[in-house]
N, C-alpha and C. Protein backbone atom coordinates (compact mmCIF):
# COMPACT_ATOMS: atom_id res chain seq x y z
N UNK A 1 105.25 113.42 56.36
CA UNK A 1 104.01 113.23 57.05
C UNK A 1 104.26 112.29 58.24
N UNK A 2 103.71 112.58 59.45
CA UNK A 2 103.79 111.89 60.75
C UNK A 2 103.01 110.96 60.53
N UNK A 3 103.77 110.08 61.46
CA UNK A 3 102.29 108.65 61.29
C UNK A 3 101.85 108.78 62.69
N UNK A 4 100.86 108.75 62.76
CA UNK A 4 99.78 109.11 64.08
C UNK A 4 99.46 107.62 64.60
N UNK A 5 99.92 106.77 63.91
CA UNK A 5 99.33 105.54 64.89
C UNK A 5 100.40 104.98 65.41
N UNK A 6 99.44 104.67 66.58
CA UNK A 6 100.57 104.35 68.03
C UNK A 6 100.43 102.03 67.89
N UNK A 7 101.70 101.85 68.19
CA UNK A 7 101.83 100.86 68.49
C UNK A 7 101.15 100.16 69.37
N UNK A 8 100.33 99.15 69.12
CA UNK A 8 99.80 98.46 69.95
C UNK A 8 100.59 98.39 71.41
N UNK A 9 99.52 98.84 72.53
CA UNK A 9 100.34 97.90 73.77
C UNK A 9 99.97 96.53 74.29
N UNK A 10 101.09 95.93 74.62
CA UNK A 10 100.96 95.32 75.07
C UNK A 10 99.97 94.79 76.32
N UNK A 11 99.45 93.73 76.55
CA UNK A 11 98.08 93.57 77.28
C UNK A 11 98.70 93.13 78.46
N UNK A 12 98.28 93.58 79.84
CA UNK A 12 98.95 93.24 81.23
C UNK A 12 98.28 92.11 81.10
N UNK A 13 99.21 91.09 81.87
CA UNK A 13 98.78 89.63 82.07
C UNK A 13 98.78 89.75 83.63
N UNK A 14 97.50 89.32 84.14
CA UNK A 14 97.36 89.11 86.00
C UNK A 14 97.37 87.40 85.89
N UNK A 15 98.12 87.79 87.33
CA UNK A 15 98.58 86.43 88.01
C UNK A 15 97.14 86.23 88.76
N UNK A 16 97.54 84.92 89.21
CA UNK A 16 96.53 84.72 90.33
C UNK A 16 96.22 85.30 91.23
N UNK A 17 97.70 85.51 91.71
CA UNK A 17 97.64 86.42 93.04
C UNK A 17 97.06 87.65 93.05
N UNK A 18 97.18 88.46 91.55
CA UNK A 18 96.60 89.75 91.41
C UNK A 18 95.27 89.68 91.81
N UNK A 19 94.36 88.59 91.19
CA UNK A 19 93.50 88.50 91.04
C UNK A 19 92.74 88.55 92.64
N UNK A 20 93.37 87.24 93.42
CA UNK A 20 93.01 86.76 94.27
C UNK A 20 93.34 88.22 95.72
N UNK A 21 94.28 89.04 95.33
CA UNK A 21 94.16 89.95 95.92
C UNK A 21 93.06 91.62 95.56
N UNK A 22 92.66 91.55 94.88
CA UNK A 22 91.62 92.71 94.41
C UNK A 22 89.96 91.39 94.45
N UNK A 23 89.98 90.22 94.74
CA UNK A 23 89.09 89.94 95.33
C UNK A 23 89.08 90.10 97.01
N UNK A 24 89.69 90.02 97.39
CA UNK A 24 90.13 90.79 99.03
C UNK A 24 89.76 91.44 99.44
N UNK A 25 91.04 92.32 98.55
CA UNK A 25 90.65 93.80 98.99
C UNK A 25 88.79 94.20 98.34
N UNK A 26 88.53 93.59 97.71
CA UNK A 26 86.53 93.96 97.27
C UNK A 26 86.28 93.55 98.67
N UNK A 27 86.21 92.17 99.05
CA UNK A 27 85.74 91.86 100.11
C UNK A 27 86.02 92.76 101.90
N UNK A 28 86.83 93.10 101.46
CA UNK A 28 87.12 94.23 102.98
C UNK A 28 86.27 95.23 102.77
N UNK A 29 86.51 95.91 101.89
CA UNK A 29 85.84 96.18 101.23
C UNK A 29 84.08 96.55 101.85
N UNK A 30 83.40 95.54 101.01
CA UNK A 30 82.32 95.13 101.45
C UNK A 30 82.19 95.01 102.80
N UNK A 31 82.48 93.97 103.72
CA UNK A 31 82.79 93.75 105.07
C UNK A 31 82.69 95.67 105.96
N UNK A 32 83.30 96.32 105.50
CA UNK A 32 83.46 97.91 105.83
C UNK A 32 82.37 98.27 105.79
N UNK A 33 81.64 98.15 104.38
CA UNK A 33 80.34 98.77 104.30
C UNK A 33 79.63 98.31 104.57
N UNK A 34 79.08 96.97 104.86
CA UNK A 34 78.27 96.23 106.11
C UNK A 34 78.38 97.09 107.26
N UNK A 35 79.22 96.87 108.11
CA UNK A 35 79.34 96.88 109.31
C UNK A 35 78.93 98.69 109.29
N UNK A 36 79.51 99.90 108.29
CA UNK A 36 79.14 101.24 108.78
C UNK A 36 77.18 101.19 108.38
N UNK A 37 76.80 100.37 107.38
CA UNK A 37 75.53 100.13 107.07
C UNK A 37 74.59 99.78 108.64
N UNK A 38 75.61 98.72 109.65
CA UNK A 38 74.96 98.15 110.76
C UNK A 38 74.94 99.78 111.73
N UNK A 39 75.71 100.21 111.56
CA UNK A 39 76.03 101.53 112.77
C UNK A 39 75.13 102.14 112.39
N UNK A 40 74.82 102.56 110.89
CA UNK A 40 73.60 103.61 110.64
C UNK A 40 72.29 103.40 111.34
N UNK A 41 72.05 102.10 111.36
CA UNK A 41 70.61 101.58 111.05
C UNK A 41 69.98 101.55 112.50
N UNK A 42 71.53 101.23 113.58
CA UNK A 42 71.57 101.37 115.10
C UNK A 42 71.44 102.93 115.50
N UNK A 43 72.01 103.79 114.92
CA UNK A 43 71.85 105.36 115.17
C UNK A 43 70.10 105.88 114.89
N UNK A 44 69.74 105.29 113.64
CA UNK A 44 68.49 105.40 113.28
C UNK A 44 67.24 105.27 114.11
N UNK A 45 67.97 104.01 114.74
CA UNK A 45 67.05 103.58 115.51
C UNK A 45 66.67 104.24 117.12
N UNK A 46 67.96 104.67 116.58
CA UNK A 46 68.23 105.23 118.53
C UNK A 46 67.50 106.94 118.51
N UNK A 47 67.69 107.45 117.10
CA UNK A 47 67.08 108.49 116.88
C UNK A 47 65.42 108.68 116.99
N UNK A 48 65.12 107.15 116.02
CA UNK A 48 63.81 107.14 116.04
C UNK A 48 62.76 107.28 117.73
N UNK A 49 63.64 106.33 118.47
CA UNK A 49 62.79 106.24 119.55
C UNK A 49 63.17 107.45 120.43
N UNK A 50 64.30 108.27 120.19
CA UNK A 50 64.53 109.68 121.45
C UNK A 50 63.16 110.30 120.32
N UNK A 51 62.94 110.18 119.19
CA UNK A 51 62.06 111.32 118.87
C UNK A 51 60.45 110.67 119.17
N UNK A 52 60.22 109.47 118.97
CA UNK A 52 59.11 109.32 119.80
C UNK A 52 59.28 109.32 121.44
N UNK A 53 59.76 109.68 122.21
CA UNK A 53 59.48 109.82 123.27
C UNK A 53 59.71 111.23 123.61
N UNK A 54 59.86 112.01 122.79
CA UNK A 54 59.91 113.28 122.56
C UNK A 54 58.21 113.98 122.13
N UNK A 55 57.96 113.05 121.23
CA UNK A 55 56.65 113.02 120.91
C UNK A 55 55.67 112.75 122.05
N UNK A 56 55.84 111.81 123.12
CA UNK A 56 55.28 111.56 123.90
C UNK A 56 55.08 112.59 124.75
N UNK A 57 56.75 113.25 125.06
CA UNK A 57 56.21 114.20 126.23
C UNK A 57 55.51 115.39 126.14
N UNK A 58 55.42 115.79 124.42
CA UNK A 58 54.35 116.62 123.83
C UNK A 58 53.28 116.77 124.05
N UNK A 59 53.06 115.26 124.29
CA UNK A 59 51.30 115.22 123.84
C UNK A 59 51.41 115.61 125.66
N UNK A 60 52.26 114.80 126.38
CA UNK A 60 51.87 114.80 127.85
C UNK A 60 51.86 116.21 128.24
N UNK A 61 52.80 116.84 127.75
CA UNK A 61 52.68 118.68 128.03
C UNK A 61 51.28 119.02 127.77
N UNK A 62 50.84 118.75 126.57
CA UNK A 62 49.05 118.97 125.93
C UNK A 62 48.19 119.06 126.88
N UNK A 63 48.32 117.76 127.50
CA UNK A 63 47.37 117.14 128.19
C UNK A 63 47.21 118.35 129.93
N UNK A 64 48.76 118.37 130.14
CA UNK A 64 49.12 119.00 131.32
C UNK A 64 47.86 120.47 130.78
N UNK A 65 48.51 121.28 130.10
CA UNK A 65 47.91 122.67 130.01
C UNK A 65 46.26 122.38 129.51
N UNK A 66 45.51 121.95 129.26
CA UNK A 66 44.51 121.72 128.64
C UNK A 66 43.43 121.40 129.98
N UNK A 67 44.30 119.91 130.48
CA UNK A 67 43.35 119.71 132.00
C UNK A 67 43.12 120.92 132.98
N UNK A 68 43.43 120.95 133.35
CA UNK A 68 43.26 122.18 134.63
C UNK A 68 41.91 123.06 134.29
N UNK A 69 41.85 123.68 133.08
CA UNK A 69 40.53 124.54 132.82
C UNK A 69 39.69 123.63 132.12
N UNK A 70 39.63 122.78 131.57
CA UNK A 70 39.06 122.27 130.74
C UNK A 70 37.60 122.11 131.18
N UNK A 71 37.51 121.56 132.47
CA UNK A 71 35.97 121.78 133.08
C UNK A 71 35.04 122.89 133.03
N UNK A 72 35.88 123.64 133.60
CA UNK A 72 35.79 125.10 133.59
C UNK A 72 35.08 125.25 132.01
N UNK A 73 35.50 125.43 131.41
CA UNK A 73 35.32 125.60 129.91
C UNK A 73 33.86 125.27 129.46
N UNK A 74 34.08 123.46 129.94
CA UNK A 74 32.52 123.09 129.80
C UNK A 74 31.36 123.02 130.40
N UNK A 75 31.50 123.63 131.99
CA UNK A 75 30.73 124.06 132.55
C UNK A 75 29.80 125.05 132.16
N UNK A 76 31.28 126.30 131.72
CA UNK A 76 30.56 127.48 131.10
C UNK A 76 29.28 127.44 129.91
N UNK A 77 29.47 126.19 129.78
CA UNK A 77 28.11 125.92 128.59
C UNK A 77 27.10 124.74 129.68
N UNK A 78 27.31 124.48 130.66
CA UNK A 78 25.86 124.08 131.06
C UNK A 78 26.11 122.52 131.64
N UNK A 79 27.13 122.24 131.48
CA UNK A 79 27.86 120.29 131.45
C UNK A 79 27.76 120.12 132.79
N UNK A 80 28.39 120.84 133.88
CA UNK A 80 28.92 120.32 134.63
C UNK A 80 29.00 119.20 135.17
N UNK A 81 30.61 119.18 134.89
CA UNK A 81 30.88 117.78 135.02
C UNK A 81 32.00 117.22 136.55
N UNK A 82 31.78 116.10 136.80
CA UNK A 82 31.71 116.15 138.51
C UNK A 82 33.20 114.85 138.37
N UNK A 83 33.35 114.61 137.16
CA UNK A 83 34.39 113.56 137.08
C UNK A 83 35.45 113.82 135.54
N UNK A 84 36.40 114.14 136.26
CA UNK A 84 37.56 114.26 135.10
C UNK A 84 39.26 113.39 135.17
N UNK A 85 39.00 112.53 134.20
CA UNK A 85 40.05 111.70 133.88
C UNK A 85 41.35 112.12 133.01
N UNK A 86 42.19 112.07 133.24
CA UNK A 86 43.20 112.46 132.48
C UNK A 86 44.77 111.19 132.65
N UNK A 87 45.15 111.44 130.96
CA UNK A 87 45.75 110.25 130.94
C UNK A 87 45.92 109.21 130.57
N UNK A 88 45.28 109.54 129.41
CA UNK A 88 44.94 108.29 128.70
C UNK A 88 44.15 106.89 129.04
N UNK A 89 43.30 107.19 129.14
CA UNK A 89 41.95 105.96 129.32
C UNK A 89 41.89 105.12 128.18
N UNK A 90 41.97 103.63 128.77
CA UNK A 90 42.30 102.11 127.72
C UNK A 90 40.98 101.77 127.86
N UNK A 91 40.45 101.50 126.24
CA UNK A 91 39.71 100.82 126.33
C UNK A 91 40.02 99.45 125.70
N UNK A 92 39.64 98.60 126.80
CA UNK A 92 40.14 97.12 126.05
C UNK A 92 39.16 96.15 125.37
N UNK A 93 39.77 95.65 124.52
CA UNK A 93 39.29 94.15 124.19
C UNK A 93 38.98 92.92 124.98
N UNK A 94 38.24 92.51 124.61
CA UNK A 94 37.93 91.10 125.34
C UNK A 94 39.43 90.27 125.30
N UNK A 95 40.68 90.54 124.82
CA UNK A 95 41.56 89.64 124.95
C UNK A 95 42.67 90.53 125.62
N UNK A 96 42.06 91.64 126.18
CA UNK A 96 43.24 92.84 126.85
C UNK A 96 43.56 93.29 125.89
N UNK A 97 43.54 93.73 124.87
CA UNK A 97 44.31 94.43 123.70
C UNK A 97 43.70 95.81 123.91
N UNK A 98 44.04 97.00 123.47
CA UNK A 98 43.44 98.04 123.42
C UNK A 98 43.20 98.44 122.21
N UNK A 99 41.76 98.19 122.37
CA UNK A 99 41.08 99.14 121.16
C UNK A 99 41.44 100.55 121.00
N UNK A 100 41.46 101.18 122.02
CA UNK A 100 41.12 102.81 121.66
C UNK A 100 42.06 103.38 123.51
N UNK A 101 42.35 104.52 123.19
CA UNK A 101 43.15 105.60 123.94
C UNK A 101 42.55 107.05 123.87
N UNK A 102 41.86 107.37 125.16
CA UNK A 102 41.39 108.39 125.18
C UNK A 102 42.23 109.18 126.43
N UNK A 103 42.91 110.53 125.54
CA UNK A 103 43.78 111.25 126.83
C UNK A 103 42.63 112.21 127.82
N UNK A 104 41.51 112.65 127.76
CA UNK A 104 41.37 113.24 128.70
C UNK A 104 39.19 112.71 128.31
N UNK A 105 38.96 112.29 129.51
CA UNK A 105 37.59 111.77 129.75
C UNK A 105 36.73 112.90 130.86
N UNK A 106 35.90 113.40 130.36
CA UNK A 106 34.84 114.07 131.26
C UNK A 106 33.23 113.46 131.16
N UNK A 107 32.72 113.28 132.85
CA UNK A 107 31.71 112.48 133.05
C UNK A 107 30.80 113.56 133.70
N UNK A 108 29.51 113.19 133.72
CA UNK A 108 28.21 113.88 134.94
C UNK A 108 27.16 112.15 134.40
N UNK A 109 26.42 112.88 135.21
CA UNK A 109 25.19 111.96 134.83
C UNK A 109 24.26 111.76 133.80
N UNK A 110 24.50 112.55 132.43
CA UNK A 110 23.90 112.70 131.13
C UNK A 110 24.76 112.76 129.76
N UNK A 111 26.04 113.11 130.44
CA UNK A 111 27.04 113.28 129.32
C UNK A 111 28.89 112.42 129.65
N UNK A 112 29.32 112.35 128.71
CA UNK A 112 30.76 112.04 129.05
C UNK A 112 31.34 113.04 127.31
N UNK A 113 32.57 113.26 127.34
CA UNK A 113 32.98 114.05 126.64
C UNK A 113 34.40 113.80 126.56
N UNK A 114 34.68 112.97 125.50
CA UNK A 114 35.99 112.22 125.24
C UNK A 114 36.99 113.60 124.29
N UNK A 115 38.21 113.82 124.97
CA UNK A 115 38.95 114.87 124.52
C UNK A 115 40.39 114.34 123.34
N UNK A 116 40.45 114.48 122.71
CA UNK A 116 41.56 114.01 121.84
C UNK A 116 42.71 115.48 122.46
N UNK A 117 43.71 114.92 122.90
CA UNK A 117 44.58 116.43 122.49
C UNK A 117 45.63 116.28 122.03
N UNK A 118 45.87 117.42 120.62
CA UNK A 118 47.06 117.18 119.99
C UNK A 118 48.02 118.33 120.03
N UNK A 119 49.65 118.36 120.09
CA UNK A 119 50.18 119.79 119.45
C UNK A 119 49.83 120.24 118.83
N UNK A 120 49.79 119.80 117.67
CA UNK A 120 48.76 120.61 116.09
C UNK A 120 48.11 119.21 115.52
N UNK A 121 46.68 119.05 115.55
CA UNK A 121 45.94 118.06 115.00
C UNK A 121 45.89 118.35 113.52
N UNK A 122 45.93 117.28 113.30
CA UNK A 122 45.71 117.13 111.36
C UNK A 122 44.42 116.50 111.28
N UNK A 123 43.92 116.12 110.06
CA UNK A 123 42.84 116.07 109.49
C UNK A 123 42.57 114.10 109.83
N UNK A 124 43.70 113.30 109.68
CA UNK A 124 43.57 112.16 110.61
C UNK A 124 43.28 112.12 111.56
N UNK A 125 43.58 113.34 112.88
CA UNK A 125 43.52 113.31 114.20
C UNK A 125 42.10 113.12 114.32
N UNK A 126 41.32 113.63 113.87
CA UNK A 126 39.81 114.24 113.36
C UNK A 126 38.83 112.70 113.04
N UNK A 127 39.51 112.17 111.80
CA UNK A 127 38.89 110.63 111.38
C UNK A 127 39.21 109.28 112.70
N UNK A 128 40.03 109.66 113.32
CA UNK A 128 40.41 108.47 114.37
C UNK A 128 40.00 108.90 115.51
N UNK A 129 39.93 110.10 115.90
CA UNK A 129 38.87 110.72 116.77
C UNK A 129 37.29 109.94 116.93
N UNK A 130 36.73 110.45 115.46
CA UNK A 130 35.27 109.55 115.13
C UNK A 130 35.11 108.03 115.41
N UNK A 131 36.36 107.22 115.18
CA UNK A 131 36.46 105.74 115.01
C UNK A 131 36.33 106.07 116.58
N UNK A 132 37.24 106.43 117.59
CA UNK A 132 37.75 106.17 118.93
C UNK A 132 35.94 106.52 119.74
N UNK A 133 35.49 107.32 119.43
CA UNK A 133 34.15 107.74 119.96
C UNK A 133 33.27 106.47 119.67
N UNK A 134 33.19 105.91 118.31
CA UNK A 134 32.37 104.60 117.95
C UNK A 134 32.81 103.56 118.82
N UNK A 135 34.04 103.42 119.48
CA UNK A 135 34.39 102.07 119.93
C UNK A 135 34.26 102.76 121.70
N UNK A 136 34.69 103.98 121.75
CA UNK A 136 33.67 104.14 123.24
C UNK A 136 32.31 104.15 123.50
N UNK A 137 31.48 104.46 122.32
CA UNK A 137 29.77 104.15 122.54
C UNK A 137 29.72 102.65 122.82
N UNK A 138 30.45 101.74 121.70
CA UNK A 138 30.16 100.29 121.83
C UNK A 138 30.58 99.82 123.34
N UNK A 139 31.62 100.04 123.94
CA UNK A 139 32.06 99.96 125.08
C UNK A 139 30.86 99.75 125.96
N UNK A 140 30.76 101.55 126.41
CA UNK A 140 29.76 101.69 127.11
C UNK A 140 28.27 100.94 126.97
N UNK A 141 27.78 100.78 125.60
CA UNK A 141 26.39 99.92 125.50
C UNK A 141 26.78 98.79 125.97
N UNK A 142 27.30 98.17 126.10
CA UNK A 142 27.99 96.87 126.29
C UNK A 142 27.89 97.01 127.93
N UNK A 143 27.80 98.44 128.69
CA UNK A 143 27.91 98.38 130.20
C UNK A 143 26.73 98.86 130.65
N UNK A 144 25.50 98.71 129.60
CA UNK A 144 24.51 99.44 129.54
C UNK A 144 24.31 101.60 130.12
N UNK A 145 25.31 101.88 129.57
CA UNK A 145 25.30 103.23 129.42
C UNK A 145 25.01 103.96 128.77
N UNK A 146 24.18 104.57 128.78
CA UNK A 146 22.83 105.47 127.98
C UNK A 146 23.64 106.57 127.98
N UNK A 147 24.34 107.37 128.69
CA UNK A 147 25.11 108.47 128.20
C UNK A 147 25.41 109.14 127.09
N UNK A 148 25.15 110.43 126.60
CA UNK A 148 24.92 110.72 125.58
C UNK A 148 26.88 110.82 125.55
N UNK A 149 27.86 110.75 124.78
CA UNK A 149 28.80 110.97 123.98
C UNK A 149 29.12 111.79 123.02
N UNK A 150 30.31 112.72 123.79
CA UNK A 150 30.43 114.10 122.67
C UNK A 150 31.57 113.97 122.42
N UNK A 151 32.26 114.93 121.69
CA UNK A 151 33.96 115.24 121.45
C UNK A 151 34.33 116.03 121.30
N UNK A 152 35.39 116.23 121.39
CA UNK A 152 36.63 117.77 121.22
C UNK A 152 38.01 117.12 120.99
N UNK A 153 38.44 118.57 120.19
CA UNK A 153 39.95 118.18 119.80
C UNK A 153 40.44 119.75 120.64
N UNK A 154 41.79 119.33 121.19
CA UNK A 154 42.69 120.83 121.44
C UNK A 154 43.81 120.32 121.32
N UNK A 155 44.09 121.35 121.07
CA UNK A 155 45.76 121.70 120.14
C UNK A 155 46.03 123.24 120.62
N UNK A 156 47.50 123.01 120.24
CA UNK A 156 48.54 124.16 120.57
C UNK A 156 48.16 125.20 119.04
N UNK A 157 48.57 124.35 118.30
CA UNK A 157 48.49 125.10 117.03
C UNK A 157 47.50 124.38 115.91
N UNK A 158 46.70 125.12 115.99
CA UNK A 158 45.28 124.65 115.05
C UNK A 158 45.02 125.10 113.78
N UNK A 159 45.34 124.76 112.87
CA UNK A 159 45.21 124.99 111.32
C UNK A 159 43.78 125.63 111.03
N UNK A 160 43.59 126.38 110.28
CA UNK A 160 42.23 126.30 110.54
C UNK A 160 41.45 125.44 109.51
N UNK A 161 41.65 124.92 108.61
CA UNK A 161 41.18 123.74 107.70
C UNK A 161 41.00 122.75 108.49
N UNK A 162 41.89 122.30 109.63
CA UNK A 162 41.70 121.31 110.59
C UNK A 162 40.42 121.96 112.02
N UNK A 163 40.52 123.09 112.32
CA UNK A 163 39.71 123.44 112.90
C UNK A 163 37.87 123.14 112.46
N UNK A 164 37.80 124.16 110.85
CA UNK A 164 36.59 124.05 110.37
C UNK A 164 36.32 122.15 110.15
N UNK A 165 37.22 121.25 109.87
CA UNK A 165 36.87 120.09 110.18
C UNK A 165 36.38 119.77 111.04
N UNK A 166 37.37 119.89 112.20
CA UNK A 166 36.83 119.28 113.58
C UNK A 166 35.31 119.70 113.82
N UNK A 167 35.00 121.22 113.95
CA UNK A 167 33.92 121.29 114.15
C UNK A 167 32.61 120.71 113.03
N UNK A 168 32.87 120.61 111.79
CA UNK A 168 32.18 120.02 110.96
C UNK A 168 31.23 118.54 111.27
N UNK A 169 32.48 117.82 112.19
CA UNK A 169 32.56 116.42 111.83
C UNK A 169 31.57 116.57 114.00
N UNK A 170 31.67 117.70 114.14
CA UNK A 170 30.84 118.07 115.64
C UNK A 170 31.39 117.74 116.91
N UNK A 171 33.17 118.14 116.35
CA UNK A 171 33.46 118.27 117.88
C UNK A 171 33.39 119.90 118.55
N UNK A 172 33.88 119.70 119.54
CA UNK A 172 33.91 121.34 120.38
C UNK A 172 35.28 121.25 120.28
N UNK A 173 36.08 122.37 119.88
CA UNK A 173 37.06 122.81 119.29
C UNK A 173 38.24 123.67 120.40
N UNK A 174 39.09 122.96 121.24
CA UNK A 174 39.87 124.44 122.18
C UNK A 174 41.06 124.58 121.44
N UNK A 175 41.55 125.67 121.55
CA UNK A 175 42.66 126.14 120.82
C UNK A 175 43.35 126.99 121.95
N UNK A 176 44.78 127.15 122.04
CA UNK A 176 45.58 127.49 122.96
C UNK A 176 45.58 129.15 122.55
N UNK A 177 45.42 129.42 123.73
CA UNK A 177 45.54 131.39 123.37
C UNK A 177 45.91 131.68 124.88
N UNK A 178 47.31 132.16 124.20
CA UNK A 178 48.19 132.33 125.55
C UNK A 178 48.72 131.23 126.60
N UNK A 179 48.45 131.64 127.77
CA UNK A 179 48.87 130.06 128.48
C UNK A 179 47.49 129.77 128.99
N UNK A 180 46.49 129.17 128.70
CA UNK A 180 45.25 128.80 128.50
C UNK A 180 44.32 128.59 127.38
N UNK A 181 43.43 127.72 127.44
CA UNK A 181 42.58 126.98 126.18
C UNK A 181 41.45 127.63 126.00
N UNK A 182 41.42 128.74 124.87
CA UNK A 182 39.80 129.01 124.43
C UNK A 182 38.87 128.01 123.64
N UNK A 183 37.53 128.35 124.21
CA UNK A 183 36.88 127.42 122.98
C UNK A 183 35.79 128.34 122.28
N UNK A 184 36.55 128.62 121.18
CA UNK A 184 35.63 129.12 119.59
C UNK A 184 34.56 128.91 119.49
N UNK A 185 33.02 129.03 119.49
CA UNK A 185 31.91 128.16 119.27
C UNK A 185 31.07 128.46 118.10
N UNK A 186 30.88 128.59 116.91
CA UNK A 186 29.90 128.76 115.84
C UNK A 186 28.63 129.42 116.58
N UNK A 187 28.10 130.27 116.32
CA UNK A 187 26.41 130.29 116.48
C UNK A 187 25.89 128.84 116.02
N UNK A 188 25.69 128.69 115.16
CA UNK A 188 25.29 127.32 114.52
C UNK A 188 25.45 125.98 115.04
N UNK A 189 26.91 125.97 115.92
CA UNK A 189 27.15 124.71 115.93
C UNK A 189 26.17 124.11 117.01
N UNK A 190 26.46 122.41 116.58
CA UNK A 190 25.34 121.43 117.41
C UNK A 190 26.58 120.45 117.45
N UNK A 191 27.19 119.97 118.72
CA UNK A 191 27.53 118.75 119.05
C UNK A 191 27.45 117.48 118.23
N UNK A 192 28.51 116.93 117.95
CA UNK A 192 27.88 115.17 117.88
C UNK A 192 27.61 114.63 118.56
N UNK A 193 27.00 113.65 118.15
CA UNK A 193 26.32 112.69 119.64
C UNK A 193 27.00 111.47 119.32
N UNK A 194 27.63 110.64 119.86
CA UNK A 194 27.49 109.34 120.05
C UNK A 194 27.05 107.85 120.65
């Protein structure tokens, strides 16, 4: 019969030096993965901001195709309007801060008609829309402007869950069809006022 058990081995004994070298080499180690950790975080960053300013020139494309007819549009219902802003209009705080950013402003003498425009608006675009209209009524009362206050959202690509919102919540709704902005209108629908 074989005997199956193996002789103890013997236990490696480390020197100092062993030691003091596999703490080292950990530390290079480490040191390595710092520094590729610092490169990521710099690439990240550099990514983040080419894609917001990528984002930016989106919305600025938006804005481009949307202005040009946009009067047009709301004339066809009765507005005409004799002043159109584009470009994001600041409204500030008493300490210069900006409350609110409105990209495209239409005026006459009874109405103004604050335009949100997005590539594809989501259902936030919609709730900060409402806030941005509340802090342009306050504005304006504040300049004693009686002007009645309406809204619209346009987008490239309009969901329609985000659409039936928008109009819900009583904006006027353009949606891109072709290389120009239709606007959809409910029988039913009635404007918000602000």
């Amino acid at each position: 019969m074989a005997n199956n058990h193996k002789p103890p081995q013997p236990q490696r004994r480390y020197t100092f030096e062993d030691v003091w070298a596999a703490l080292m080499e950990g530390r290079k180690q480490q040191e390595e993965t710092a520094k590729r950790m610092k490169e990521t975080d710099r690439q990240i960053k550099e990514l983040s901001k080419q894609m917001g300013g990528l984002h930016n020139s989106f919305g600025e494309l938006a804005e481009h195709l949307v202005a040009p007819g946009i009067a047009e549009r709301f004339n066809k219902l009765g507005y005409h309007f004799d002043d159109i802003s584009c470009g994001r209009r600041q409204i500030l705080d008493e300490n210069r801060k900006v409350k609110a950013e409105i990209d495209i402003l239409l005026e006459n003498g009874d109405f103004i008609i604050a335009v949100e425009v997005k590539s594809e608006p989501k259902e936030k675009d919609i709730e900060r829309h409402i806030k941005r209209l509340g802090i342009l009524r306050e504005h304006r009362n504040k300049h004693r402007d009686t002007r009645k206050i309406l809204g619209a959202i346009a987008g490239a690509i309009f969901p329609h869950e985000v659409k039936e919102l928008a109009l819900e919540a009583g904006f006027y709704v353009l949606e891109q069809s072709g290389d120009t902005m239709k606007m959809d209108i409910p029988d039913d629908f009635i404007p918000g006022e602000w």
